[in-house]
C-alpha atoms as a PDB file:
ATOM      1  CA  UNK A   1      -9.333  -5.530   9.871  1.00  0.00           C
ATOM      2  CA  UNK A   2      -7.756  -6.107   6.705  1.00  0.00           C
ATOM      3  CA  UNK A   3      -4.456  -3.982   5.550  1.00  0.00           C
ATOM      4  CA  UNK A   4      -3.204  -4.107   1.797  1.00  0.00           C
ATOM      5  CA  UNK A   5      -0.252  -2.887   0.362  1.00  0.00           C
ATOM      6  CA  UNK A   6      -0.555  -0.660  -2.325  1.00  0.00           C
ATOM      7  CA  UNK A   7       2.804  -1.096  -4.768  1.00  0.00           C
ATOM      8  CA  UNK A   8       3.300  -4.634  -6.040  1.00  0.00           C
ATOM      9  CA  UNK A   9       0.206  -6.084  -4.191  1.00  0.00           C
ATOM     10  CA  UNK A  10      -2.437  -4.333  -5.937  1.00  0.00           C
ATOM     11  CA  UNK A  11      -0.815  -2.718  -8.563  1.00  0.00           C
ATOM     12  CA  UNK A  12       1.813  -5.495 -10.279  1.00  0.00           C
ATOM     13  CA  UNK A  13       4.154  -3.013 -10.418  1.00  0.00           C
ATOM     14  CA  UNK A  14       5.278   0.189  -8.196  1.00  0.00           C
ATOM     15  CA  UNK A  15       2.647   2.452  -9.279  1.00  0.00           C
ATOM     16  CA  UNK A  16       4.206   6.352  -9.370  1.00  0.00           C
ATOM     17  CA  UNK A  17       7.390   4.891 -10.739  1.00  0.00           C
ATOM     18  CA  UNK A  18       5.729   3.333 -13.378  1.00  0.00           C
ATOM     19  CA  UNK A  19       3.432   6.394 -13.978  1.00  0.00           C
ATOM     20  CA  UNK A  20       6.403   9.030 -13.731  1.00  0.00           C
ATOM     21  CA  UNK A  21       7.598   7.441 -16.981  1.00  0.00           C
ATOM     22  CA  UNK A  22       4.887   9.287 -19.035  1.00  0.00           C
ATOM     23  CA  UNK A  23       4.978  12.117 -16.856  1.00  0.00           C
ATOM     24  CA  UNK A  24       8.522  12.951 -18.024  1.00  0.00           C
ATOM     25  CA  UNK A  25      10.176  12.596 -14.573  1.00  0.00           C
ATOM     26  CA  UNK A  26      11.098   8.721 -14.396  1.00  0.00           C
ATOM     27  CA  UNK A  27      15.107   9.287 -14.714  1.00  0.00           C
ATOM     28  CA  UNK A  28      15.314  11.911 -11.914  1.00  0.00           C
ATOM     29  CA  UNK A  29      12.770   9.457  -9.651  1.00  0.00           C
ATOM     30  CA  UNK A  30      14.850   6.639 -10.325  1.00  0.00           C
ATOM     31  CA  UNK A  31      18.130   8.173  -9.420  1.00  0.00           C
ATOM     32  CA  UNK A  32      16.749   9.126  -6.012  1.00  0.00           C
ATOM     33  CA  UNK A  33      15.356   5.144  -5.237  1.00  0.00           C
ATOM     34  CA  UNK A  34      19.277   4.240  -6.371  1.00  0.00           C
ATOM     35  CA  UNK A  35      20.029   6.842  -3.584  1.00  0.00           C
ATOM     36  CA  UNK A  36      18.245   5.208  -1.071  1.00  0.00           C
ATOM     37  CA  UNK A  37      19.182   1.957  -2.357  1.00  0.00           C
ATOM     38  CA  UNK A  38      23.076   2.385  -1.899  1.00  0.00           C
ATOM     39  CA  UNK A  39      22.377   3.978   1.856  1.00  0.00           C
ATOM     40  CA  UNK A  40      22.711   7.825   0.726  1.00  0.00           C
ATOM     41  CA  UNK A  41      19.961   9.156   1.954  1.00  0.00           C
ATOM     42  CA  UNK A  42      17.208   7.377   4.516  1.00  0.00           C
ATOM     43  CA  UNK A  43      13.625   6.486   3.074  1.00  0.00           C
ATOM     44  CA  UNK A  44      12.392   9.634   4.405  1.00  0.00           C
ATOM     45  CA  UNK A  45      14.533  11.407   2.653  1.00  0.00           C
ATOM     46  CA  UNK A  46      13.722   9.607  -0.652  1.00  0.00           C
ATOM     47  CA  UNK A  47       9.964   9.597  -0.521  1.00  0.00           C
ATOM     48  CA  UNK A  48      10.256  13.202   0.436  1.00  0.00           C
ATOM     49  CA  UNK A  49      12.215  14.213  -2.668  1.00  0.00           C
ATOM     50  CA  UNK A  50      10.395  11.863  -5.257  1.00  0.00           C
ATOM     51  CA  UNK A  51       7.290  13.408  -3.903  1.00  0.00           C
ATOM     52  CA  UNK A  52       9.058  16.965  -4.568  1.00  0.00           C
ATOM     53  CA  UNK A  53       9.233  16.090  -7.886  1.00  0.00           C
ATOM     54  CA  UNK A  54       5.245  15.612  -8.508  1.00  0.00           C
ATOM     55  CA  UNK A  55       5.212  19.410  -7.018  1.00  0.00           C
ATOM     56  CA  UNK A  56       2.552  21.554  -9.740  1.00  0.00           C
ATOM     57  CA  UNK A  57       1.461  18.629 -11.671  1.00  0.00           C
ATOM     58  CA  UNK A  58      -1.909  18.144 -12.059  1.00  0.00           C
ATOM     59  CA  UNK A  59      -3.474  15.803 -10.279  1.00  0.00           C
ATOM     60  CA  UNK A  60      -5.536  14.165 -13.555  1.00  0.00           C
ATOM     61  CA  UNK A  61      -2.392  14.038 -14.722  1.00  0.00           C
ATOM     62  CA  UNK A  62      -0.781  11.613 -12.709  1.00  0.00           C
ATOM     63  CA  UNK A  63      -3.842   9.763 -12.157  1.00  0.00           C
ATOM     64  CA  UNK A  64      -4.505   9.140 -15.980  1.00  0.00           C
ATOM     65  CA  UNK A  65      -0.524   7.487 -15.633  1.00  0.00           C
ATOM     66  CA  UNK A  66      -1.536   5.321 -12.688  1.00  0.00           C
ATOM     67  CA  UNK A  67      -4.406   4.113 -13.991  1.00  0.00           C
ATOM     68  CA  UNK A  68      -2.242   2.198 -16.717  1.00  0.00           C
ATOM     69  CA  UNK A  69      -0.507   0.110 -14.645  1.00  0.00           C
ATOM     70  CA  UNK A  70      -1.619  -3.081 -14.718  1.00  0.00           C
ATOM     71  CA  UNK A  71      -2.867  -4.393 -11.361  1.00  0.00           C
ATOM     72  CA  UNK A  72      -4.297  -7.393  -9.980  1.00  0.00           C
ATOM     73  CA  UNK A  73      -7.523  -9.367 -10.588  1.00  0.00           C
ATOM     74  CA  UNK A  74     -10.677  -8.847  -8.398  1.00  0.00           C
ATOM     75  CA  UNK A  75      -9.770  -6.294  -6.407  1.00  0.00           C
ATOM     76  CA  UNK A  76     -13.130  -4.592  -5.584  1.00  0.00           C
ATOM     77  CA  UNK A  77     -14.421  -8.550  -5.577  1.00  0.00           C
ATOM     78  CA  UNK A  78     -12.115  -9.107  -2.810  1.00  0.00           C
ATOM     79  CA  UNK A  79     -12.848  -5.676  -0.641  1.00  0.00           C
ATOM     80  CA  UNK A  80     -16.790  -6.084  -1.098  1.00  0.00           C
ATOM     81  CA  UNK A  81     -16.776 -10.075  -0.063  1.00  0.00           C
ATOM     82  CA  UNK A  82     -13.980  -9.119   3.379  1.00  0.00           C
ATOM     83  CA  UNK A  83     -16.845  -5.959   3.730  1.00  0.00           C
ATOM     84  CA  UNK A  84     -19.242  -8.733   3.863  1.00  0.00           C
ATOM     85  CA  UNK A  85     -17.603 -10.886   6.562  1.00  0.00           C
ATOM     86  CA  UNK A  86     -17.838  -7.599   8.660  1.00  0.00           C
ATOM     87  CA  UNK A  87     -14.313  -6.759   8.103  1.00  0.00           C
ATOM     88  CA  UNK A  88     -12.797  -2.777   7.513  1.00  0.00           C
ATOM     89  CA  UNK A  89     -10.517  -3.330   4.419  1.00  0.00           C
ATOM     90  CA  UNK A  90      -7.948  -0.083   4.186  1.00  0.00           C
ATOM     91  CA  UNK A  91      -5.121   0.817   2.123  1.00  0.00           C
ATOM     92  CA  UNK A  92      -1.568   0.552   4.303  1.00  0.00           C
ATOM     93  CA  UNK A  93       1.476   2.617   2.158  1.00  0.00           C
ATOM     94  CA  UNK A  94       4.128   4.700   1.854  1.00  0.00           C
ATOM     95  CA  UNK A  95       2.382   6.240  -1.411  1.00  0.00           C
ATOM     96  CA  UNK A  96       0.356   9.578  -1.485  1.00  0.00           C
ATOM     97  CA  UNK A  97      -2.971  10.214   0.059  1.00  0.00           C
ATOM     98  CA  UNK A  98      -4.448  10.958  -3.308  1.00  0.00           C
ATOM     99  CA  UNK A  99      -3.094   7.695  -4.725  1.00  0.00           C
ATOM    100  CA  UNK A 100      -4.822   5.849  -1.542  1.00  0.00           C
ATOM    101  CA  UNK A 101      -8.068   7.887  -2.547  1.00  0.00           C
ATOM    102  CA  UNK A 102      -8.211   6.929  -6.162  1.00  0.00           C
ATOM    103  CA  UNK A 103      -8.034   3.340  -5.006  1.00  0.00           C
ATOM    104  CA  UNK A 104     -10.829   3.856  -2.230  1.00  0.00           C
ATOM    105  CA  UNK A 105     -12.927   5.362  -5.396  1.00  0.00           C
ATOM    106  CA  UNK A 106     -12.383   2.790  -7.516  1.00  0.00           C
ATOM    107  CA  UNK A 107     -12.306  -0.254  -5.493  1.00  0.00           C
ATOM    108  CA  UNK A 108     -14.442   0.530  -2.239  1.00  0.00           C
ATOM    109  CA  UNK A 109     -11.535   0.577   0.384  1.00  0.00           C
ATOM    110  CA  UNK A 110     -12.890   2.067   3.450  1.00  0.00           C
ATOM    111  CA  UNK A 111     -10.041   4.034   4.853  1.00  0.00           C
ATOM    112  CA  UNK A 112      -5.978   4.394   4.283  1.00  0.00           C
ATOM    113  CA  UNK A 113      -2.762   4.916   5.796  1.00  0.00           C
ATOM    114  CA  UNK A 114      -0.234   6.726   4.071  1.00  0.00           C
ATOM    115  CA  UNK A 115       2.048   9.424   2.830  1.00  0.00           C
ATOM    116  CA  UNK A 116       0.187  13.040   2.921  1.00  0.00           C
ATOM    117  CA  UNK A 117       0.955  15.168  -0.324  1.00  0.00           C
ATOM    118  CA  UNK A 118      -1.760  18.158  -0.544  1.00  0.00           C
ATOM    119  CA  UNK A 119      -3.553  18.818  -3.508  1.00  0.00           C
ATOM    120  CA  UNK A 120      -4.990  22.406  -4.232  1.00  0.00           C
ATOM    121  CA  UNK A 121      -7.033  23.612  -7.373  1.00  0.00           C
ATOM    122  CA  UNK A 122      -6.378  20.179  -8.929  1.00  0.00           C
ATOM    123  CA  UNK A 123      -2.897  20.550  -8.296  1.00  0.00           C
ATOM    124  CA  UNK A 124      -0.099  18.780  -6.398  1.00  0.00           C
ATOM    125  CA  UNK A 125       1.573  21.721  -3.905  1.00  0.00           C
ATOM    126  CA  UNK A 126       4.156  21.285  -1.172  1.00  0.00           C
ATOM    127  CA  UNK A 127       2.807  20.244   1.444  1.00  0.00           C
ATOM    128  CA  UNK A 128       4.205  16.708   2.000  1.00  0.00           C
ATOM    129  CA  UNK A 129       4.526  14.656   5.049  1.00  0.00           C
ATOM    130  CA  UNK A 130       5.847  10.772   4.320  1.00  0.00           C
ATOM    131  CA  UNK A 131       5.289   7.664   6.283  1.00  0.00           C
ATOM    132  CA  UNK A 132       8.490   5.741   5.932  1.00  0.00           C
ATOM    133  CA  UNK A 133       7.295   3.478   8.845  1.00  0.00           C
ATOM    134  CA  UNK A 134       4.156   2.055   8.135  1.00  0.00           C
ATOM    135  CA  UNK A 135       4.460   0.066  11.248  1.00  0.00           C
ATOM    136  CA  UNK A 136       3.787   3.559  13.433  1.00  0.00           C
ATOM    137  CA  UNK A 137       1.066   4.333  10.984  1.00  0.00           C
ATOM    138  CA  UNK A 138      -1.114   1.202  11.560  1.00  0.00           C
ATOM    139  CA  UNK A 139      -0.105   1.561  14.947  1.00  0.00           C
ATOM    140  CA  UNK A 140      -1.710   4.833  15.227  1.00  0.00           C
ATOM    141  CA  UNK A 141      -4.836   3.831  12.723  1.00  0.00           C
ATOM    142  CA  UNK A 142      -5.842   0.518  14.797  1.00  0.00           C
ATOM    143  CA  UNK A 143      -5.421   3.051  18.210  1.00  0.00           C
ATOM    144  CA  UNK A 144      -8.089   5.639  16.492  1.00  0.00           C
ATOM    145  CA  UNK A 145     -10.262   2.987  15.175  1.00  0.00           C
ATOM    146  CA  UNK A 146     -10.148   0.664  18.372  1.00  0.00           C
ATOM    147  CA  UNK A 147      -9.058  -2.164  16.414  1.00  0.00           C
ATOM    148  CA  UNK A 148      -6.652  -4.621  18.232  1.00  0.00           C
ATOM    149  CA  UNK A 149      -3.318  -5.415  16.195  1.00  0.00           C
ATOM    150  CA  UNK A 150      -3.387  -8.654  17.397  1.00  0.00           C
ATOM    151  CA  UNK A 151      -6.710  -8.774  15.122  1.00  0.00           C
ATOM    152  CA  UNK A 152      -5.585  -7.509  12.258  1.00  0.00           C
ATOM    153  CA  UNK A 153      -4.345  -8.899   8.683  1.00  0.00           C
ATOM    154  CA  UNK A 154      -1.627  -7.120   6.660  1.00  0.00           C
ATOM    155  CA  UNK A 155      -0.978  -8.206   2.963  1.00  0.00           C
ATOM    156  CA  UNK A 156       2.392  -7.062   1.398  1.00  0.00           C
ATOM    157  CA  UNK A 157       5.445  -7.884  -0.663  1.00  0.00           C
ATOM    158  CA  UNK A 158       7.996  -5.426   0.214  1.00  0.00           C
ATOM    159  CA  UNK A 159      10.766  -5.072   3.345  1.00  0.00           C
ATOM    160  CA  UNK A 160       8.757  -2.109   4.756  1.00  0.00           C
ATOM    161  CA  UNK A 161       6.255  -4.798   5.055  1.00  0.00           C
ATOM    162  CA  UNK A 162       7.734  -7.262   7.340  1.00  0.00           C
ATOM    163  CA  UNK A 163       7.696  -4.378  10.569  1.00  0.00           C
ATOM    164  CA  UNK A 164       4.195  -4.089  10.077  1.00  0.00           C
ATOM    165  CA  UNK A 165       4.129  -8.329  10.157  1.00  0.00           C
ATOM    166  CA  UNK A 166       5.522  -8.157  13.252  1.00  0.00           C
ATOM    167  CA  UNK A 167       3.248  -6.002  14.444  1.00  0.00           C
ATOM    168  CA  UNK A 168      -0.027  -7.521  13.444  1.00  0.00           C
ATOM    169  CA  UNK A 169      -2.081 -10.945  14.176  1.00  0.00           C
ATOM    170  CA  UNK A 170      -1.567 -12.218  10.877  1.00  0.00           C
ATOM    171  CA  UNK A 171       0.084 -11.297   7.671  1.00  0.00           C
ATOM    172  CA  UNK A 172       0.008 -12.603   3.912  1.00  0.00           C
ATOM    173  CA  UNK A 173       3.383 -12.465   1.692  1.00  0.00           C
ATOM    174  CA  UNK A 174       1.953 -11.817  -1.480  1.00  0.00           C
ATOM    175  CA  UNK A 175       3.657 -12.257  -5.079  1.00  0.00           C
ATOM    176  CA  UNK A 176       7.522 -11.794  -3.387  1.00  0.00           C
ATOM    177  CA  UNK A 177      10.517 -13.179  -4.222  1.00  0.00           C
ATOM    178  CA  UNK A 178      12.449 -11.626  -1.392  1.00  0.00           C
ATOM    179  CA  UNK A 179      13.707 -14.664   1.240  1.00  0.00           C
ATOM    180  CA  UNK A 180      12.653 -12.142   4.608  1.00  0.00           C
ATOM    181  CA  UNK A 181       9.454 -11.504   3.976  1.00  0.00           C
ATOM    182  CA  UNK A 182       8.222 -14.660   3.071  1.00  0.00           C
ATOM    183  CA  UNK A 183      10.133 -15.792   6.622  1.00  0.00           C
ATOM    184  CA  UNK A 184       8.564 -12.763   8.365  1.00  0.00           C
ATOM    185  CA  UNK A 185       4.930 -13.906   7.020  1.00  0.00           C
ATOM    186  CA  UNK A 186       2.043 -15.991   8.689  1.00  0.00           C
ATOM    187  CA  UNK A 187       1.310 -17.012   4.780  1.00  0.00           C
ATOM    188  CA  UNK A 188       2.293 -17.278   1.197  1.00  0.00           C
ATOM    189  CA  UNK A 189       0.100 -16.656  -1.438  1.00  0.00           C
ATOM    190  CA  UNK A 190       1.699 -16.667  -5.317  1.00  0.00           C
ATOM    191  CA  UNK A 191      -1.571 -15.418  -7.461  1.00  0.00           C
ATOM    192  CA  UNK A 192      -2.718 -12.720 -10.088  1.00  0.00           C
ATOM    193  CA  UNK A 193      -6.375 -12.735  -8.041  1.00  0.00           C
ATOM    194  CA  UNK A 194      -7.131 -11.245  -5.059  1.00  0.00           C
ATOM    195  CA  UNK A 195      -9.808 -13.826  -4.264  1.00  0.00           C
ATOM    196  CA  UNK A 196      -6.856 -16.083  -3.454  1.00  0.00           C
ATOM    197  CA  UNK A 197      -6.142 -13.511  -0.579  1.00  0.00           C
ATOM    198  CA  UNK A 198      -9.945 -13.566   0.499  1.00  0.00           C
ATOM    199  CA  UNK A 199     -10.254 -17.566   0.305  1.00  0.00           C
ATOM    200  CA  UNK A 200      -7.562 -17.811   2.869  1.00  0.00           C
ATOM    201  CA  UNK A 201      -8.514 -15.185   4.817  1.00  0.00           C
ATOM    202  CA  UNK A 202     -11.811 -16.790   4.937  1.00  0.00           C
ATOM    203  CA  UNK A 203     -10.342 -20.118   5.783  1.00  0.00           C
ATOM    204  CA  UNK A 204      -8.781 -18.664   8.562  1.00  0.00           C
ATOM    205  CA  UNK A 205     -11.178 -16.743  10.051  1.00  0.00           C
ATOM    206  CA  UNK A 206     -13.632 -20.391  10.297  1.00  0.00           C
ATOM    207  CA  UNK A 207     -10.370 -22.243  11.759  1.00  0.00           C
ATOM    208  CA  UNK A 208      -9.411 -19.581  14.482  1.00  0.00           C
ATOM    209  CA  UNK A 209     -11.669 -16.210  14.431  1.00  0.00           C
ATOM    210  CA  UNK A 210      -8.563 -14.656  15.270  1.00  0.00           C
ATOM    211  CA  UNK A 211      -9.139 -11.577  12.278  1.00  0.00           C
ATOM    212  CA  UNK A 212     -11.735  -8.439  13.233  1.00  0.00           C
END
């Protein structure tokens, strides 16, 4: 199995901060990541109350924001040619469920793990649940789906990445500039094309069939 961040390894930049710009909320969701930054609150907390704040928008809405941010190159490429090694390729984020589904739509993703913020008549309601350790989350995904960890690649940039390196067979620091998670990676990979990702991946695979 394959695992891909979601913020700043498909999308370039953090995707609901970007989109809560246009939707009028960007100051408040800012102040709450400087919360978190400066050890106020924990990251449960934060995702919990930035999620709040997406509480009776609609859905379309917030999706029409996302879908501006730019993201990286070849994305569905990449998912169909791991599909065709026989690889799953999910989603593996602290952002929403819906966010995760929009991606599955648009990319072919076969499954996610994730944040859970409801959606009801086309709106957001709330009914939230965050993941603020996505380490227990693949965990419990690779237990359902009978997937060894020890088999599995996880591609990320971000410090709530490097748990979930530690937990995994193999894992690809993508696009960061932060000195612990390139030292907590298998890999390095500097790009603005996903291919990159599955060229490696691929290489790997011939030299040690260690990926499922």
């Amino acid at each position: 199995m394959v695992s891909f961040d979601v913020d700043k390894t498909l999308f370039r930049q953090p995707a609901l901060t970007q989109a809560t710009r246009g939707l009028g909320i960007g100051k408040k969701w800012d102040a709450i990541d400087e919360m978190y930054e400066r050890k106020r609150i924990t990251l449960r907390q934060a995702l919990l109350q930035q999620y709040q704040l997406l509480v009776g928008m609609k859905l379309a809405d917030v999706l029409a924001e996302v879908s501006k941010v730019p993201m990286m190159r070849n994305i569905r490429e990449t998912v169909d040619k791991l599909l065709g090694l026989g690889l799953s390729v999910i989603l593996c984020t602290d952002n929403p469920d819906f966010l995760c589904q929009y991606l599955v739509e648009q990319f072919g993703f076969r499954g996610f793990v994730s944040s859970k913020v409801a959606v009801k008549n086309g709106s957001i309601i709330d009914d939230i649940e965050p993941l603020p350790d996505k380490r227990l989350g693949i965990r419990k995904y690779c237990a359902w789906m009978s997937i060894p960890l020890s088999k599995t690649v996880h591609v990320g940039d971000g410090l709530n990445d490097v748990p979930v390196f530690r937990v995994v067979g193999y894992s690809i620091a993508l696009n960061t500039n932060l000195v612990k998670v390139k030292r907590a990676a298998s890999h390095q990979i500097e790009t603005d094309d996903l291919l990159d990702v599955y060229n490696h991946i691929q290489s790997e695979m011939s030299r040690t069939k260690s990926v499922n």
